[in-house]
Structures are given as structure tokens and as C-alpha cells.
PDB file of N, CA and C in Angstrom:
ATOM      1  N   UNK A   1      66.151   9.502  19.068  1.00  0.00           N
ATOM      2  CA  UNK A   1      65.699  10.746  19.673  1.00  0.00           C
ATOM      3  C   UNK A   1      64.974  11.560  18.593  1.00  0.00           C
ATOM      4  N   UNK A   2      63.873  11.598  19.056  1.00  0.00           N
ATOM      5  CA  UNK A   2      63.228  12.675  17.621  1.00  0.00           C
ATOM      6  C   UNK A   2      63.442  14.031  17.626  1.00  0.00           C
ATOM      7  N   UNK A   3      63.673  14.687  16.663  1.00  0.00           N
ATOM      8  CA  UNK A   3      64.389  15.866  16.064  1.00  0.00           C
ATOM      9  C   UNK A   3      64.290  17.122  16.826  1.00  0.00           C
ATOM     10  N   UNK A   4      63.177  17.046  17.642  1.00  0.00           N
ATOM     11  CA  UNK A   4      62.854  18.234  18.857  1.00  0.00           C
ATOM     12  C   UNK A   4      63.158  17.918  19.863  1.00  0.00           C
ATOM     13  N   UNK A   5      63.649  16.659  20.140  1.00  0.00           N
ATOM     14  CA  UNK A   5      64.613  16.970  21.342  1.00  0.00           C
ATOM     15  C   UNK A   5      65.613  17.407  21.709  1.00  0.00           C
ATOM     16  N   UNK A   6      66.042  17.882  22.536  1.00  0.00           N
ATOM     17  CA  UNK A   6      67.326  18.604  22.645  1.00  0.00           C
ATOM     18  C   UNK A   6      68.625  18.393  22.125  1.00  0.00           C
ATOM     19  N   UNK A   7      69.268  16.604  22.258  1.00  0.00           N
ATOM     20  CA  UNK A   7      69.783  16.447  21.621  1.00  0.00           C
ATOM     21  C   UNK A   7      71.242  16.489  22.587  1.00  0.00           C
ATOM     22  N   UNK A   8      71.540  16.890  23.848  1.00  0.00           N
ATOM     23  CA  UNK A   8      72.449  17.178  24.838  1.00  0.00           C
ATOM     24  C   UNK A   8      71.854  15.368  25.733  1.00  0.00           C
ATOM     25  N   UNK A   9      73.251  15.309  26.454  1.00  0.00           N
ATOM     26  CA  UNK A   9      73.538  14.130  27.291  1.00  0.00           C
ATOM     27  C   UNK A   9      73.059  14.460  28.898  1.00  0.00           C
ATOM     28  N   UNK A  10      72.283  14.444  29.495  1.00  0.00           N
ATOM     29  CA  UNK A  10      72.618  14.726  31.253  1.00  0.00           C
ATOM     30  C   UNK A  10      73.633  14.413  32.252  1.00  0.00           C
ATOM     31  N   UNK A  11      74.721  13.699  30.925  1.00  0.00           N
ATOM     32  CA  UNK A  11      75.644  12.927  31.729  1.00  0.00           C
ATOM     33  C   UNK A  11      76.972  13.733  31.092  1.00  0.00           C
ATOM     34  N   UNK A  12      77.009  14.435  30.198  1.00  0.00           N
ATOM     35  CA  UNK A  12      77.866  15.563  29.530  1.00  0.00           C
ATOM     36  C   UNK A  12      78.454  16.062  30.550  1.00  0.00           C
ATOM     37  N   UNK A  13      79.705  16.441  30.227  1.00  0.00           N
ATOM     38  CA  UNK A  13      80.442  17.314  31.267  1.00  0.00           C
ATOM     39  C   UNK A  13      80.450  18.868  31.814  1.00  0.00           C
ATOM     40  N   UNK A  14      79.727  19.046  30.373  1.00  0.00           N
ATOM     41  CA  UNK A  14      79.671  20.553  30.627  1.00  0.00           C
ATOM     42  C   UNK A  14      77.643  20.821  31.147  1.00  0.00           C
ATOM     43  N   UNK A  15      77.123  19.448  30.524  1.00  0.00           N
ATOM     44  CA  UNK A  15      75.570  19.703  30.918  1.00  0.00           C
ATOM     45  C   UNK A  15      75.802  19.539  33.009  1.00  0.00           C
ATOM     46  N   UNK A  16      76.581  18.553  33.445  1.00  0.00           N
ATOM     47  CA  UNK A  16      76.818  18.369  34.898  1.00  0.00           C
ATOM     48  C   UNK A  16      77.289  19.349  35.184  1.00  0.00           C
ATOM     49  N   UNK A  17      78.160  20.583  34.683  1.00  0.00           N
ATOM     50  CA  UNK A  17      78.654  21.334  35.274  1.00  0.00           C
ATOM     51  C   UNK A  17      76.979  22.784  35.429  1.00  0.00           C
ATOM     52  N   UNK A  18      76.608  22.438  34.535  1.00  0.00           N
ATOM     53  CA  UNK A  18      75.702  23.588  34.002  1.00  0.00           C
ATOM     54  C   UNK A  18      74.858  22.840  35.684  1.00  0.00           C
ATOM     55  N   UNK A  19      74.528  22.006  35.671  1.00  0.00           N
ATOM     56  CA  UNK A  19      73.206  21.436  36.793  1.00  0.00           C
ATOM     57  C   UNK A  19      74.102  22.016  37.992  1.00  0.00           C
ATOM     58  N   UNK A  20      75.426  21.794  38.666  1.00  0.00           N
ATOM     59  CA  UNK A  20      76.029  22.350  39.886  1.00  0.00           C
ATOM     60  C   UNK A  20      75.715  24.013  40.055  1.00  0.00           C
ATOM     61  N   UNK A  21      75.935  24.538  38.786  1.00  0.00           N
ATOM     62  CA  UNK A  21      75.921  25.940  38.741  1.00  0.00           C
ATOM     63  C   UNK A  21      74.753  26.803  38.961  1.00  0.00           C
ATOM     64  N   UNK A  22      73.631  26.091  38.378  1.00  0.00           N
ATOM     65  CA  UNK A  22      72.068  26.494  38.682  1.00  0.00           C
ATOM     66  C   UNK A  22      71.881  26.040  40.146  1.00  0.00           C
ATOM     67  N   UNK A  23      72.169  24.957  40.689  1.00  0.00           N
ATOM     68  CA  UNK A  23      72.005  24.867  41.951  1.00  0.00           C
ATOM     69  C   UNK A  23      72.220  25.466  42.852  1.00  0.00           C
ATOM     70  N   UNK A  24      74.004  25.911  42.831  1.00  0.00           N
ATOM     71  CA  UNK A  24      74.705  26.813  43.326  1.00  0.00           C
ATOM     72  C   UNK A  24      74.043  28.173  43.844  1.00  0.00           C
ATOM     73  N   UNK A  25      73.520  28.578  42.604  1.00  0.00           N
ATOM     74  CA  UNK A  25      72.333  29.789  42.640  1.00  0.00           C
ATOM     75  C   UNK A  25      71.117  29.973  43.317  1.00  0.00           C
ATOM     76  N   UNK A  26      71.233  28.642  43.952  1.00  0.00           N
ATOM     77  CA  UNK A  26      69.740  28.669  44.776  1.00  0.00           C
ATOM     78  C   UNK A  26      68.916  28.073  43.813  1.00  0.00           C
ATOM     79  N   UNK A  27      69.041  27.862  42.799  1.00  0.00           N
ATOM     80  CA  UNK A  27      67.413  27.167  41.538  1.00  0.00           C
ATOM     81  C   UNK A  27      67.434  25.807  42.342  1.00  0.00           C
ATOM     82  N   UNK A  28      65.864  25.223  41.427  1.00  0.00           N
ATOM     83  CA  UNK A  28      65.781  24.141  41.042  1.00  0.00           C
ATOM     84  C   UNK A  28      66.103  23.337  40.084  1.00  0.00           C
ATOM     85  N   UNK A  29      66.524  22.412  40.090  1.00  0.00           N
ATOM     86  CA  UNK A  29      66.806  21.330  39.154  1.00  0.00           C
ATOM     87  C   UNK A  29      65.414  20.848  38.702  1.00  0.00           C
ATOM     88  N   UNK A  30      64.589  20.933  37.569  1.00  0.00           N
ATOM     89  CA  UNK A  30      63.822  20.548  37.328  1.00  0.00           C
ATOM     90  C   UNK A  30      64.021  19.886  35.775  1.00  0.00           C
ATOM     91  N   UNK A  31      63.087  18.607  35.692  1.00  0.00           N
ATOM     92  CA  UNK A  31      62.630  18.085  34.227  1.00  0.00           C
ATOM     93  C   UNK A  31      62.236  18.530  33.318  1.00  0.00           C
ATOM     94  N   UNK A  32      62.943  18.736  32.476  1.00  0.00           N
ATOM     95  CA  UNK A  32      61.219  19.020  30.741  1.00  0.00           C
ATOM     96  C   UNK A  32      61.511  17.492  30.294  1.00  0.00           C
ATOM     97  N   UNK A  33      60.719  16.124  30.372  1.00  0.00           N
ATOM     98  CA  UNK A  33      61.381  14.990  29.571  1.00  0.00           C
ATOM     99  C   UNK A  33      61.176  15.138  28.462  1.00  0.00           C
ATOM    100  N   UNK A  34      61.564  14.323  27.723  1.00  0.00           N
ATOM    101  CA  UNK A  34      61.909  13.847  26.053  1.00  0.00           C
ATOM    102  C   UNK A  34      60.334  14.037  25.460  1.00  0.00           C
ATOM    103  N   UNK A  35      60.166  14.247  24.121  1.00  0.00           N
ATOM    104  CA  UNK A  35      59.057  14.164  23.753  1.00  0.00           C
ATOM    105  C   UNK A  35      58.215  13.091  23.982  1.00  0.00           C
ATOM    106  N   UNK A  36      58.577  11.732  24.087  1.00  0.00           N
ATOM    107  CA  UNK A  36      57.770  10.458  24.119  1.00  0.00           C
ATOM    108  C   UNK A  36      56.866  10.265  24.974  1.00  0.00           C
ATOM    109  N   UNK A  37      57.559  10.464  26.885  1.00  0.00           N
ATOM    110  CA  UNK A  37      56.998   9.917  27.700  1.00  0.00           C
ATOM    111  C   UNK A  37      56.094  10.714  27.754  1.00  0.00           C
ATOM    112  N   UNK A  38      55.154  11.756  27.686  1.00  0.00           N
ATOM    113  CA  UNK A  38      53.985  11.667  27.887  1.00  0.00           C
ATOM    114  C   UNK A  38      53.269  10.661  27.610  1.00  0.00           C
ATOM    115  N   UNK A  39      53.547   9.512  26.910  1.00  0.00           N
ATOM    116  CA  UNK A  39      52.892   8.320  26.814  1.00  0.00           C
ATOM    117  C   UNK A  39      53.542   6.746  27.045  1.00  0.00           C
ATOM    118  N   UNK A  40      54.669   7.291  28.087  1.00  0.00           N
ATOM    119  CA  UNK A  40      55.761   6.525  28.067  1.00  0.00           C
ATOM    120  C   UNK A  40      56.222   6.078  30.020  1.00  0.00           C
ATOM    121  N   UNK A  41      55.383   5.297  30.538  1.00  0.00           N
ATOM    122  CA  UNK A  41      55.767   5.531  31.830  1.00  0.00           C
ATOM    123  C   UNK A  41      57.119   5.293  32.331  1.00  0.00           C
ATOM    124  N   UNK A  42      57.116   4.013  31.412  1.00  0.00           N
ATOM    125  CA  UNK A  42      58.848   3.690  31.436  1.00  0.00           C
ATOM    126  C   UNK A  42      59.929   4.273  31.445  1.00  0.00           C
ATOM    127  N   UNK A  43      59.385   4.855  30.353  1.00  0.00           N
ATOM    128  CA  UNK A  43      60.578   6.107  29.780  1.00  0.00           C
ATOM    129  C   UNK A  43      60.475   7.221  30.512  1.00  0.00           C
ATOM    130  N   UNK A  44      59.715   7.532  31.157  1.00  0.00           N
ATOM    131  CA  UNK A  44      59.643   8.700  32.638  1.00  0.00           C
ATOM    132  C   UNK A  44      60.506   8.824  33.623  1.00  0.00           C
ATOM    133  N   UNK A  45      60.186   7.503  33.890  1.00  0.00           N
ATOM    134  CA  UNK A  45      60.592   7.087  35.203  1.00  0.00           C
ATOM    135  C   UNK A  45      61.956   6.689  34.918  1.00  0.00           C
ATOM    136  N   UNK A  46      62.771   6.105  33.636  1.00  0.00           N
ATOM    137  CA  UNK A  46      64.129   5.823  33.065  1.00  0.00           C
ATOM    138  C   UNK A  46      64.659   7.452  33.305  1.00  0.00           C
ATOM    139  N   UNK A  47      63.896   8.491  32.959  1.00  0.00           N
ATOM    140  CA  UNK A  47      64.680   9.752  32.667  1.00  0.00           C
ATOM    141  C   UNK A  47      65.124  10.674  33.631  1.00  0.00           C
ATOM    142  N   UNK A  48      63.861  10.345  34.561  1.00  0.00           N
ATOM    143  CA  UNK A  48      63.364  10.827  36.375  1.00  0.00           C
ATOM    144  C   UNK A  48      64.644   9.990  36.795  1.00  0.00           C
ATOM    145  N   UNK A  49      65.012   9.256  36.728  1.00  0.00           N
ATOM    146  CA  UNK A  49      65.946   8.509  37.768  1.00  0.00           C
ATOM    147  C   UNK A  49      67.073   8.681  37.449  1.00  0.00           C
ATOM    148  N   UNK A  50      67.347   8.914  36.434  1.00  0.00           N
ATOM    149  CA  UNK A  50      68.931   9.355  35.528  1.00  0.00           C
ATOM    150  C   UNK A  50      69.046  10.879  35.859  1.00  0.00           C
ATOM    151  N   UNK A  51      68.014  11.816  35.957  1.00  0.00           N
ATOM    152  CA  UNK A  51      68.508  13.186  36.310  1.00  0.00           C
ATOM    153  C   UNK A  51      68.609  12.851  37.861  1.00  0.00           C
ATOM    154  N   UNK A  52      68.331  12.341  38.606  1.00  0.00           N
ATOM    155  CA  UNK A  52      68.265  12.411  40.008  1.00  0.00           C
ATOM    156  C   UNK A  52      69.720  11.588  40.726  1.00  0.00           C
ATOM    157  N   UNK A  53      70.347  10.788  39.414  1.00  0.00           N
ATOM    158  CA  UNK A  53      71.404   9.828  39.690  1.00  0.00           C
ATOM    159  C   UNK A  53      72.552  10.881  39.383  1.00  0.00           C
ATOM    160  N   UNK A  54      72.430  11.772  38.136  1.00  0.00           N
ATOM    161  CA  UNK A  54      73.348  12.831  37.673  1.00  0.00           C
ATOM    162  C   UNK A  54      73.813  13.663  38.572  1.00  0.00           C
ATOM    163  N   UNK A  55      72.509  14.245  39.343  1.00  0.00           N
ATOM    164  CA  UNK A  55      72.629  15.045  40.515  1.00  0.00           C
ATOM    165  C   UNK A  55      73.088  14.720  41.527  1.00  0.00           C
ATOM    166  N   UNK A  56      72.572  13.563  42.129  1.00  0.00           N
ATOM    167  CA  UNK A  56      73.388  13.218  43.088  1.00  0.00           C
ATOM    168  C   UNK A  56      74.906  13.253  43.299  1.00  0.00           C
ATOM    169  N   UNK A  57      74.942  12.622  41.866  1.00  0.00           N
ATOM    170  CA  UNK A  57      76.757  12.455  41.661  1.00  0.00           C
ATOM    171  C   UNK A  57      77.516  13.871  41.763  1.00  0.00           C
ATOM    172  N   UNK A  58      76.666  14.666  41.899  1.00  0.00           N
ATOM    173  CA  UNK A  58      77.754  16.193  41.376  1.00  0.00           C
ATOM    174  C   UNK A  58      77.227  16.798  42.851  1.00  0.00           C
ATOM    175  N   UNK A  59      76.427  16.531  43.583  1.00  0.00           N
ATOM    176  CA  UNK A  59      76.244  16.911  45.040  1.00  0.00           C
ATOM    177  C   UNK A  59      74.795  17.621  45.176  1.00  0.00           C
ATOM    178  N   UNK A  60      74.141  17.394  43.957  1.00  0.00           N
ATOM    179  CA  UNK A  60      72.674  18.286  44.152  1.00  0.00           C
ATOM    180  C   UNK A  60      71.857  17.433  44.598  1.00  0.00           C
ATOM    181  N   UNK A  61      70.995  17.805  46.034  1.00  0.00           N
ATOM    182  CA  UNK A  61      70.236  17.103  46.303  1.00  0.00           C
ATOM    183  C   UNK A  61      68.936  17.826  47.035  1.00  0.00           C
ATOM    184  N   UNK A  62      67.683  17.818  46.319  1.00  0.00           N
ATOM    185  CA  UNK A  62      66.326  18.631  46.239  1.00  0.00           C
ATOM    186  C   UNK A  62      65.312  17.586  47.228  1.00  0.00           C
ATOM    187  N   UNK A  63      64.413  18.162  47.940  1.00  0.00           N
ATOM    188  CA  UNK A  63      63.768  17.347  48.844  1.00  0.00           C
ATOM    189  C   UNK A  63      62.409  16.861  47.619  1.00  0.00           C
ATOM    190  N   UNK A  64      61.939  17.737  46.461  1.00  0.00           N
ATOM    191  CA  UNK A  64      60.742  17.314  45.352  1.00  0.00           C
ATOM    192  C   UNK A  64      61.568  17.866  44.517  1.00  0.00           C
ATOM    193  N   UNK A  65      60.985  17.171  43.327  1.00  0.00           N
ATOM    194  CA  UNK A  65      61.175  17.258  42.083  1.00  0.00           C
ATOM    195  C   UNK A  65      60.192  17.285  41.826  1.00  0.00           C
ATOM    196  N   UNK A  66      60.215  18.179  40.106  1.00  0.00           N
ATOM    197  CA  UNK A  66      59.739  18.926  39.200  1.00  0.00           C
ATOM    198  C   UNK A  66      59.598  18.409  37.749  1.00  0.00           C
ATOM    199  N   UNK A  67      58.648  19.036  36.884  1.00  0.00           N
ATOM    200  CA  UNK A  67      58.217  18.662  35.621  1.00  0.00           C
ATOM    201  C   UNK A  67      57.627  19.876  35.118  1.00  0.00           C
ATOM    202  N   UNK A  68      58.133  19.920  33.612  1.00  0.00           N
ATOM    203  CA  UNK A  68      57.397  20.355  32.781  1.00  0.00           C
ATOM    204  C   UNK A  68      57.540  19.873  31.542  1.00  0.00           C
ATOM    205  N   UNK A  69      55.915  19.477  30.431  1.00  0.00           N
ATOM    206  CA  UNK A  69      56.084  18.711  29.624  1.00  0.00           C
ATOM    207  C   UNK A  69      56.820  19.514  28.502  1.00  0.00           C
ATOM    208  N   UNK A  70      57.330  19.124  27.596  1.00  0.00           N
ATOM    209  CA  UNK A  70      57.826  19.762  26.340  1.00  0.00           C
ATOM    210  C   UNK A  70      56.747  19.955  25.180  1.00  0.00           C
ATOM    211  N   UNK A  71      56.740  21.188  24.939  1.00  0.00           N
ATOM    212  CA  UNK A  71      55.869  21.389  23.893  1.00  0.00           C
ATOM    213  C   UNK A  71      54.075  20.872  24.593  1.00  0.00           C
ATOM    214  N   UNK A  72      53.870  21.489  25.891  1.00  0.00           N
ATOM    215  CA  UNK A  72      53.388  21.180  26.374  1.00  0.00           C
ATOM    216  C   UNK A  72      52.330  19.759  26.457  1.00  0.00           C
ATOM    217  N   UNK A  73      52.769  19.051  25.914  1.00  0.00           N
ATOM    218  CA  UNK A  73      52.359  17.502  25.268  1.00  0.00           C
ATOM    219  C   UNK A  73      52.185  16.918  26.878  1.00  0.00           C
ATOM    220  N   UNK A  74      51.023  16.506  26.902  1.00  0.00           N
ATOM    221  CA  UNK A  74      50.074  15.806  28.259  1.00  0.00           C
ATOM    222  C   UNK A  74      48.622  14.994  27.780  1.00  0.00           C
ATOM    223  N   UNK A  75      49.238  13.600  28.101  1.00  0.00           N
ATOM    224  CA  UNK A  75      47.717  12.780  28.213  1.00  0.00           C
ATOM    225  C   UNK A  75      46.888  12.771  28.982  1.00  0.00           C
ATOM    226  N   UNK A  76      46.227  12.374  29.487  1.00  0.00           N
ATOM    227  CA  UNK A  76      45.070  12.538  30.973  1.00  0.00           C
ATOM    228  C   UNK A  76      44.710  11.071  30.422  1.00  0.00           C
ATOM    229  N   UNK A  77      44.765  10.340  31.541  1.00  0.00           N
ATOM    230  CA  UNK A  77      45.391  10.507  32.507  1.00  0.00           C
ATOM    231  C   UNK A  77      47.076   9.841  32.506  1.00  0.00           C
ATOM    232  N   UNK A  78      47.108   9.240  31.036  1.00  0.00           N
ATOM    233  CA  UNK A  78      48.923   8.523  31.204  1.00  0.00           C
ATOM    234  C   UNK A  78      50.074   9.536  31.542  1.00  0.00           C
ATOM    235  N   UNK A  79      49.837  11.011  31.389  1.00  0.00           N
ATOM    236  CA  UNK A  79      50.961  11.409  31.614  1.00  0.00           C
ATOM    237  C   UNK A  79      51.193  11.574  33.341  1.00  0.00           C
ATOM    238  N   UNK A  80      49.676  12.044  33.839  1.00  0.00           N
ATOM    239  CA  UNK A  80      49.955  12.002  35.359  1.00  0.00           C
ATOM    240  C   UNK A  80      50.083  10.334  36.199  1.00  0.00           C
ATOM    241  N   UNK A  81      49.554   9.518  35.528  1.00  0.00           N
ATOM    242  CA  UNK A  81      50.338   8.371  35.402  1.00  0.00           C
ATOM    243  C   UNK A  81      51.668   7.888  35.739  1.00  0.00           C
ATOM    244  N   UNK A  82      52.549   8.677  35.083  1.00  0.00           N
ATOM    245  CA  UNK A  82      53.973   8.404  34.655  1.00  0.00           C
ATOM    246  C   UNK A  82      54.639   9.507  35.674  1.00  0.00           C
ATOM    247  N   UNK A  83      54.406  10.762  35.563  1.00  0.00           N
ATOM    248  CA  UNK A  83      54.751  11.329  36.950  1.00  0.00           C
ATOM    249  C   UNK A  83      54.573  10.856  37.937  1.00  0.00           C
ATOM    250  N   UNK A  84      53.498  10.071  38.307  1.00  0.00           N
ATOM    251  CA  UNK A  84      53.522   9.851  39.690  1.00  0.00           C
ATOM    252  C   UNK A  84      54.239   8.655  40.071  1.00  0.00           C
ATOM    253  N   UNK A  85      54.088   7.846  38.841  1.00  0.00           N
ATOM    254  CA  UNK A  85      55.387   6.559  39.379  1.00  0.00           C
ATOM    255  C   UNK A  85      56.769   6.793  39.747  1.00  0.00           C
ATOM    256  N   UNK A  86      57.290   8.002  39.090  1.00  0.00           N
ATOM    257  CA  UNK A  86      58.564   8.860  38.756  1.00  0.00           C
ATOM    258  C   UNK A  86      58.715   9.347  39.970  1.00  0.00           C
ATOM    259  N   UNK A  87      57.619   9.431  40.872  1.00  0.00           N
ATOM    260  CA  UNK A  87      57.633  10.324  42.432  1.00  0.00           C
ATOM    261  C   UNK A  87      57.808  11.989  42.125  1.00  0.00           C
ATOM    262  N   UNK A  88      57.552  12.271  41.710  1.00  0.00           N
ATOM    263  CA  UNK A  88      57.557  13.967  40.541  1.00  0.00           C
ATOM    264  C   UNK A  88      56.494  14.501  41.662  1.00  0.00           C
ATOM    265  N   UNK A  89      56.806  15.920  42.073  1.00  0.00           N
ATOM    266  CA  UNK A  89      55.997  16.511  43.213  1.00  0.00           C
ATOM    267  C   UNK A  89      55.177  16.880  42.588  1.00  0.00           C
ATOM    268  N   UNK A  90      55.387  17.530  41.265  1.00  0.00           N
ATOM    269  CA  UNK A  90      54.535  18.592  40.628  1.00  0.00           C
ATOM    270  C   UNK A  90      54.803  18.645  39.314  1.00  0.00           C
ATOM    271  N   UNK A  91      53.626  18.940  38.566  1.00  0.00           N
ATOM    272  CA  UNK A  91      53.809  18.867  36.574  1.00  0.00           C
ATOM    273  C   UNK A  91      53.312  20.240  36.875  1.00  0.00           C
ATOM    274  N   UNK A  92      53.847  21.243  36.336  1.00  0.00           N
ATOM    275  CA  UNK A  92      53.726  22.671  35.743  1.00  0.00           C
ATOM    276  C   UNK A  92      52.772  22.811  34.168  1.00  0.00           C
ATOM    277  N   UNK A  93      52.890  21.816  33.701  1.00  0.00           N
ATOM    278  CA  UNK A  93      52.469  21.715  32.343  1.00  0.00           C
ATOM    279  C   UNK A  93      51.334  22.803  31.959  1.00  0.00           C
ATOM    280  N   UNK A  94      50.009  22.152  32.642  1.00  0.00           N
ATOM    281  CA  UNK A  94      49.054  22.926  32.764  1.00  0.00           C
ATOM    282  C   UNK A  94      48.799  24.646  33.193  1.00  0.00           C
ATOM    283  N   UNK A  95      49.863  24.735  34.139  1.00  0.00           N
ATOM    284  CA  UNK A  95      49.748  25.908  34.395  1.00  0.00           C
ATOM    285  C   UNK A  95      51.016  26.749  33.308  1.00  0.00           C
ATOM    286  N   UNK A  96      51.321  26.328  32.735  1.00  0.00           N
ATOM    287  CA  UNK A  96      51.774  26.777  31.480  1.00  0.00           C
ATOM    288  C   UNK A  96      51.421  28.441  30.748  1.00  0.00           C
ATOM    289  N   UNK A  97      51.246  29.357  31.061  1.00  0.00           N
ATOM    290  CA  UNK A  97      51.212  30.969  30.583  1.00  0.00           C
ATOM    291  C   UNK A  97      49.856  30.499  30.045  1.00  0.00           C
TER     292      UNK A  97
END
């Protein structure tokens, strides 16, 4: 994991409790992935499916999912690439402040 990533599990007990609780609230459950996959479809779609498996398990369940890149890091076209294999409704990236 390189050094700017977060560094937390999605599978943590207290990170699953944190995802029920934002839900609870009415939010979205949304992505920032790992630094890599912007060039990483694999690894997108590995990370996309593990937050969506997490959620499920704890009872959150969203009709789209969400993205935003970290450190706003985006290829054109591999990163929309990799979202879209991921089934990702929407990348925020761009519209970024």
C-alpha cells in the first residue's frame, strides 16, 4: 500500500460500523480507491466489489455507486475505463472544487 493511502481495512470492525452509521443518516456510501487504480482496472473493480460485498454484509444497499479519485489522480481514458467495468454510476473527480 503506498504511504498515502489510508492505511484502514473496509473489513475492520469499527470501519463496518462507521459504513452502517453514515448510512443510517441517509448518506451515501461512496469510493475514493487506492492510489493505483487510476491505472489499474483490476484493482478497481477488486476494490468496487469488496466495498459493495462489505456493505451488503452489514445491510447497506444503494441502487448506484459512487467515485472519487484520490488526490484527484485520473487517466483519460483508463480511469473511465476502470469505472465503468466496476459498474460505478458516477466519478466526481472532475468536478472536483
Amino acid at each position: 500500500m503506498p504511504a498515502r493511502d489510508s492505511g484502514y481495512e473496509i473489513g475492520y470492525p469499527a470501519t463496518r460500523s462507521l459504513i452502517r452509521e453514515i448510512s443510517h443518516r441517509g448518506h451515501e456510501i461512496c469510493l475514493s480507491p487506492s492510489l493505483g487504480t487510476f491505472r489499474d482496472r483490476e484493482g478497481m473493480v477488486r476494490e468496487v466489489a469488496r466495498l459493495r460485498l462489505v456493505c451488503s454484509q452489514e445491510g447497506v444497499n444503494q441502487e448506484e455507486w459512487r467515485s472519487r479519485m484520490r488526490y484527484l489522480r485520473r487517466e483519460t481514458p483508463t480511469t473511465a475505463h476502470g469505472l465503468s467495468a466496476a459498474d460505478m454510476a458516477y466519478d466526481s473527480t472532475l468536478g472536483f472544487a
